[in-house]
Protein backbone atom coordinates (compact mmCIF):
# COMPACT_ATOMS: atom_id res chain seq x y z
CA UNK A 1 208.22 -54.40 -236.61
CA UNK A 2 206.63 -55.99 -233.53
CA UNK A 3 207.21 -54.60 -230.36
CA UNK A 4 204.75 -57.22 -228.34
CA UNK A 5 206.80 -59.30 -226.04
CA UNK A 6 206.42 -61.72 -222.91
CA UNK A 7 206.73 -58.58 -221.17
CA UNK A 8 203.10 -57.34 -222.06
CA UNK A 9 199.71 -59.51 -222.46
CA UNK A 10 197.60 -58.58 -226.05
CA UNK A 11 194.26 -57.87 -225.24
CA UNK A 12 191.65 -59.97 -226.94
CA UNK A 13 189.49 -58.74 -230.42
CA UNK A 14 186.94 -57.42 -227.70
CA UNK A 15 188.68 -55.64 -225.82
CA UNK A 16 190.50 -54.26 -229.15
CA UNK A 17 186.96 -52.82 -229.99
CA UNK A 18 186.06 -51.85 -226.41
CA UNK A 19 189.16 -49.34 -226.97
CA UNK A 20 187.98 -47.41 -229.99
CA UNK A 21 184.32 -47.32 -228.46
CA UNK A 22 182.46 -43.99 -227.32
CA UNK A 23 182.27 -45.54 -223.44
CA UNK A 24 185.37 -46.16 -223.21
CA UNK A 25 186.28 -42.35 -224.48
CA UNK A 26 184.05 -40.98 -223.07
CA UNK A 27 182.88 -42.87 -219.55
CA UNK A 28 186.89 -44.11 -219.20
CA UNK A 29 188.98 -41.76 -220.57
CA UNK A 30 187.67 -38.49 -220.41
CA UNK A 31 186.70 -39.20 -216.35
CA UNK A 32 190.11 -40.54 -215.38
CA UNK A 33 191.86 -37.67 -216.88
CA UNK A 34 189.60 -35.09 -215.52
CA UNK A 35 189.70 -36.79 -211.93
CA UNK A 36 193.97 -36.92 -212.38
CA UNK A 37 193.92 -32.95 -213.16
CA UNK A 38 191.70 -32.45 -210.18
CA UNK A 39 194.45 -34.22 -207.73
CA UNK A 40 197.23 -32.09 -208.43
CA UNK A 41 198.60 -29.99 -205.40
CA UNK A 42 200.62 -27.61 -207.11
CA UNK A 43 200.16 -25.79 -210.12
CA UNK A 44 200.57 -28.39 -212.98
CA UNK A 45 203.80 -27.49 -215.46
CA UNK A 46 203.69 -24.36 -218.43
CA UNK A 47 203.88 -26.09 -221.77
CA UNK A 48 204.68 -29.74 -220.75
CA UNK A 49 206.41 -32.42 -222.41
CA UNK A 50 203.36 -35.36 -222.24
CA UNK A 51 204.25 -38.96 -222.45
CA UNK A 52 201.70 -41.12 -222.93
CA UNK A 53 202.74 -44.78 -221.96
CA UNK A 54 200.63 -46.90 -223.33
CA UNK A 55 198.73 -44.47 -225.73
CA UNK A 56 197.05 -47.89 -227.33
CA UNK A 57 194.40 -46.05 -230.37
CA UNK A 58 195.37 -42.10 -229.61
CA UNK A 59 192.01 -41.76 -228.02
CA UNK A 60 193.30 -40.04 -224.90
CA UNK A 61 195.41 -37.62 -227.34
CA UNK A 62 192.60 -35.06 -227.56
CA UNK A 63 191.90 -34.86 -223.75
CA UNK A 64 195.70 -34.85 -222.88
CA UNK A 65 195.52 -31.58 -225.12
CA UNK A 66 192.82 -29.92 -223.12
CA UNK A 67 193.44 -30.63 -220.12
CA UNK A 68 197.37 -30.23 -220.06
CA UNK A 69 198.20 -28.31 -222.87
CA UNK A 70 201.34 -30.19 -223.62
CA UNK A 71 204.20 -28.44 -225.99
CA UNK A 72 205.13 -31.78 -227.05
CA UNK A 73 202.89 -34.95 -226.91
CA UNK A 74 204.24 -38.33 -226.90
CA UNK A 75 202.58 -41.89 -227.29
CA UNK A 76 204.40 -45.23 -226.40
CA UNK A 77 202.20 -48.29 -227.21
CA UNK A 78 204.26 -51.60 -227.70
CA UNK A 79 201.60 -52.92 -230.60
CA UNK A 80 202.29 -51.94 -233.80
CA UNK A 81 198.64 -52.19 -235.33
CA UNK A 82 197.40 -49.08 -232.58
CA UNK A 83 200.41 -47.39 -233.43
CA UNK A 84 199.09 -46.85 -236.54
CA UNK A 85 195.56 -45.94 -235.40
CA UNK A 86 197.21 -43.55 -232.93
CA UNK A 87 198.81 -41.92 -235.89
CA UNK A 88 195.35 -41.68 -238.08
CA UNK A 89 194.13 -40.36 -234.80
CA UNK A 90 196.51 -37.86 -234.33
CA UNK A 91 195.77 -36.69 -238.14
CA UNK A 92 192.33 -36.89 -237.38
CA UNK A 93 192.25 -34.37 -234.48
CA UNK A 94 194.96 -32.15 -236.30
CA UNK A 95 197.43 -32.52 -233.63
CA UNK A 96 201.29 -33.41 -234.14
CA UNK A 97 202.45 -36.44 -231.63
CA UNK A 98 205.30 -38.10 -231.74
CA UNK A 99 205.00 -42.26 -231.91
CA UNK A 100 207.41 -44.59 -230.09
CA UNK A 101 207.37 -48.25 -230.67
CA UNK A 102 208.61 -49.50 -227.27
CA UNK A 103 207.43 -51.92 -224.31
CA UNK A 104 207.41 -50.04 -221.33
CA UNK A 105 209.94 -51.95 -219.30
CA UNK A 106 212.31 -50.79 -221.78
CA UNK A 107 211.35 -47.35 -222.57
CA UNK A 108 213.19 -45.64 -225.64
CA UNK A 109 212.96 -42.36 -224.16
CA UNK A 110 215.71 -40.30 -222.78
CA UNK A 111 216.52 -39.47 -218.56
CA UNK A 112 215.18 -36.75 -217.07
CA UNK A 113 213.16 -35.53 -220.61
CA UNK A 114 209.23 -35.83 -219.56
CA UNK A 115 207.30 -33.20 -217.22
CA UNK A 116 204.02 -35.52 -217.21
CA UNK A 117 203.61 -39.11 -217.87
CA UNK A 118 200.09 -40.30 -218.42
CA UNK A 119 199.64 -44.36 -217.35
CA UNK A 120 195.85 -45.06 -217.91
CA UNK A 121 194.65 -48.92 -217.70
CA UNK A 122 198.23 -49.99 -219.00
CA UNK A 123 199.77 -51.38 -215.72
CA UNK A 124 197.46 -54.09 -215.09
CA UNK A 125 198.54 -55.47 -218.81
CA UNK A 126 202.29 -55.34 -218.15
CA UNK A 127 204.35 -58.39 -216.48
CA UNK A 128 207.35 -56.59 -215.48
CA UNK A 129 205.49 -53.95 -213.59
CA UNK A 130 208.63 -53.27 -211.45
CA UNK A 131 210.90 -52.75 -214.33
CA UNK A 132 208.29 -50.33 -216.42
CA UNK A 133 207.79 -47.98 -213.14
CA UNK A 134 211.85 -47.86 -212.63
CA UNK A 135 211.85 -46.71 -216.34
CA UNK A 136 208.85 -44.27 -216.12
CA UNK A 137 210.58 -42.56 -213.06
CA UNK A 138 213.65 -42.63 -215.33
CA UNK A 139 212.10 -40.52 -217.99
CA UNK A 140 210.77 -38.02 -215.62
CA UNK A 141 212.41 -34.97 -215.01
CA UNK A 142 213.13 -34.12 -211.18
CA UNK A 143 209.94 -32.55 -210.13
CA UNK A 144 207.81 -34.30 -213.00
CA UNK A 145 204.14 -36.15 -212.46
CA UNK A 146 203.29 -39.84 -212.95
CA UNK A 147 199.81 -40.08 -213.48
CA UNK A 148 199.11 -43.38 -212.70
CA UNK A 149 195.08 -44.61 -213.11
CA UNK A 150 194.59 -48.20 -212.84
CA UNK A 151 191.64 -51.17 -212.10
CA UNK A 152 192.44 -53.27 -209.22
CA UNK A 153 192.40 -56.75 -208.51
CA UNK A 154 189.24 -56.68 -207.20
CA UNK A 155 187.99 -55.62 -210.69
CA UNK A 156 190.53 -57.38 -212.69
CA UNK A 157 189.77 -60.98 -211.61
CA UNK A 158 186.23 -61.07 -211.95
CA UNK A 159 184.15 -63.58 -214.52
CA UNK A 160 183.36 -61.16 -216.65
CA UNK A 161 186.38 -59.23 -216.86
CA UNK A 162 188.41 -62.78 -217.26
CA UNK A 163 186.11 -63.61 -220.04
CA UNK A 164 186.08 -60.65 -222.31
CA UNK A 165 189.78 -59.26 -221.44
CA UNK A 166 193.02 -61.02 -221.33
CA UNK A 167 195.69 -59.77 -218.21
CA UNK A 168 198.45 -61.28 -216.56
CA UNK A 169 196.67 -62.77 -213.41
CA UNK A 170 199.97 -62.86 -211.10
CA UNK A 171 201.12 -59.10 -211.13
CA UNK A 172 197.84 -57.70 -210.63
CA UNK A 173 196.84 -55.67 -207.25
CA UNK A 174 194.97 -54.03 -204.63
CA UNK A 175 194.90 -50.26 -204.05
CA UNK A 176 197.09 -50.37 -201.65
CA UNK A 177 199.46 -53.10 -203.51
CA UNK A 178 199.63 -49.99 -206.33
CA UNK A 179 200.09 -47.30 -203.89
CA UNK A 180 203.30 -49.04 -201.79
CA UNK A 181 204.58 -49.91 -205.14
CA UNK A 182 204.61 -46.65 -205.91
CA UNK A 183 206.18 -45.32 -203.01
CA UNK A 184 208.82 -47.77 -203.24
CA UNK A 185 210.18 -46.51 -206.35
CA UNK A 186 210.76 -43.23 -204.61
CA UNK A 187 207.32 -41.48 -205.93
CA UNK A 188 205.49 -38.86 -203.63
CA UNK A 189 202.08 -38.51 -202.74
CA UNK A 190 199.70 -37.89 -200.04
CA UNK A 191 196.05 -38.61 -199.56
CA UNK A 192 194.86 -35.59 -201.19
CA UNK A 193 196.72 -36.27 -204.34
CA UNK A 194 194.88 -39.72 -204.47
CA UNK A 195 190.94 -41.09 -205.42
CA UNK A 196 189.05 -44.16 -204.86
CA UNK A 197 186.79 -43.64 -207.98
CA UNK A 198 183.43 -46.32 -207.35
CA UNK A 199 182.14 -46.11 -211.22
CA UNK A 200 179.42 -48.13 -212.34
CA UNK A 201 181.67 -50.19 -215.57
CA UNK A 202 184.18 -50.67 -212.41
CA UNK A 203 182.03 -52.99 -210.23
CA UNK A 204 181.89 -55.76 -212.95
CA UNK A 205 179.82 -58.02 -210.77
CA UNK A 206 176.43 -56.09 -211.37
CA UNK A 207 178.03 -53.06 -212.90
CA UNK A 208 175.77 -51.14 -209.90
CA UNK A 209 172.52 -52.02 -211.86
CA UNK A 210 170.91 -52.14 -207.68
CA UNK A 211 172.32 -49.27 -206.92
CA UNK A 212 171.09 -47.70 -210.06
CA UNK A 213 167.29 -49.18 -209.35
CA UNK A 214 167.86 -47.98 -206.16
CA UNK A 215 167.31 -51.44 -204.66
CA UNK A 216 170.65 -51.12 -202.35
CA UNK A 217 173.09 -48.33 -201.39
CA UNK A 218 176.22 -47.98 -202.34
CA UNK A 219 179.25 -48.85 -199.71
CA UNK A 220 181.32 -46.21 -198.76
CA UNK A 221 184.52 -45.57 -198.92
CA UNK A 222 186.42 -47.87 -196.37
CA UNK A 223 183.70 -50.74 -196.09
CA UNK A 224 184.30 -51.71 -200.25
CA UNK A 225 187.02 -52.82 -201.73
CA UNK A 226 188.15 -50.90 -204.08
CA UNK A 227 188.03 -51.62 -208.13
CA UNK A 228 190.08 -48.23 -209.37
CA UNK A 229 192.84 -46.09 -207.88
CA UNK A 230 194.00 -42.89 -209.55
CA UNK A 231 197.37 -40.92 -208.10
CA UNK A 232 199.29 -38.01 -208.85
CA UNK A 233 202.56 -38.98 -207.85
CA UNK A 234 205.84 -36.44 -207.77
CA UNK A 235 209.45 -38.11 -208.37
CA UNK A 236 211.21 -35.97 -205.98
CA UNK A 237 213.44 -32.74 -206.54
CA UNK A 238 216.99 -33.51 -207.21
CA UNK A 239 218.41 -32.50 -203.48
CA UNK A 240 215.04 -32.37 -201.86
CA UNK A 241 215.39 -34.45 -198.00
């Protein structure tokens, strides 16, 4: 059965490869979810219940299990074909997840049931991106994490990126566009639970080959604007003011 919809744009035979590649594991992946574990405030939940929305080829599953130690693991992809590579993955690294064919504006996943939910480079690909972050603060328990890691705008509509990756062009945002969304819903952050990575694959313009030759410097933080924005965001305590 096919789960892809208008709801959520296929990425191109690239970008299909690009997914299963050892950059994108390993210069993608791996940072993102190390950089999310570093922007937790509190202690991060005993023995979690992992959702992974948007779990595309299972290559996140083995850093999810490091880093979070999850009692139960489970992957959401809307594609059927990764589905099935998810599953050889999950064989492959001798690990038991649970698969869900399901768009994530329509998440078949009960209330209140996840203590971490894991969105890494999904949003930008989703066209209902209001409807997919009312159901992923559905899912989450009171008190549960949305860890949210997504490109911007500023990296999203770029030659390159337009050229080798298909995205819905109308939906997509700014740092700040992701952030207020965020908010809006009724997540909670603050600045310290928050990060601005400036990667090199991020600035798709040059991909900092300068900076790298050390023919210019880098711009800070505040005089850039910004290709990636990572958050730790809490859905509030039932009760809490």
């Amino acid at each position: 059965m096919n789960y892809l919809s208008e709801h959520y744009v296929e990425e191109t035979r690239f970008g299909f490869w690009f997914l299963r590649s050892y950059t994108w594991q390993h210069h993608v992946l791996r940072v993102a979810i190390n950089d999310l574990r570093s922007l937790f405030s509190e202690p991060l939940p005993s023995h979690p219940v992992l959702l992974d929305a948007g779990c595309g080829q299972g290559k996140s599953f083995q850093y999810l299990h490091q880093t979070f130690a999850p009692q139960r693991l489970i992957g959401v992809d809307a594609d059927p074909h990764s589905l099935a590579l998810s599953s050889e993955e999950a064989v492959r690294q001798g690990m038991d997840v649970e698969l869900i064919g399901s768009d994530c504006a329509t998440l078949a996943v009960p209330d209140a049931s996840v203590d971490l939910l894991f969105c890494h480079q999904t949003f930008h690909h989703l066209v209902e991106q209001d409807k997919a972050l009312a159901e992923f603060y559905r899912v989450l328990k009171p008190g549960g994490y949305l860890l949210f890691a997504e490109s911007t705008e500023a990296y999203i509509d770029t030659w390159v990126i337009r050229w080798l990756f298909r995205h819905p062009m109308h939906v997509q945002k700014s740092a700040a566009g992701y952030l207020e969304m965020l908010r809006r819903e009724g997540f909670e952050f603050e600045a310290q639970n928050v990060s601005y990575p400036y990667l090199w694959w991020s600035r798709a313009k040059d991909f900092g080959l300068l900076e790298r030759l050390r023919l210019r410097r880098p711009k800070p933080f505040g005089e850039r604007e910004e290709t990636l924005v990572n958050v730790v965001a809490r859905k509030p305590l039932e009760g809490a003011v």
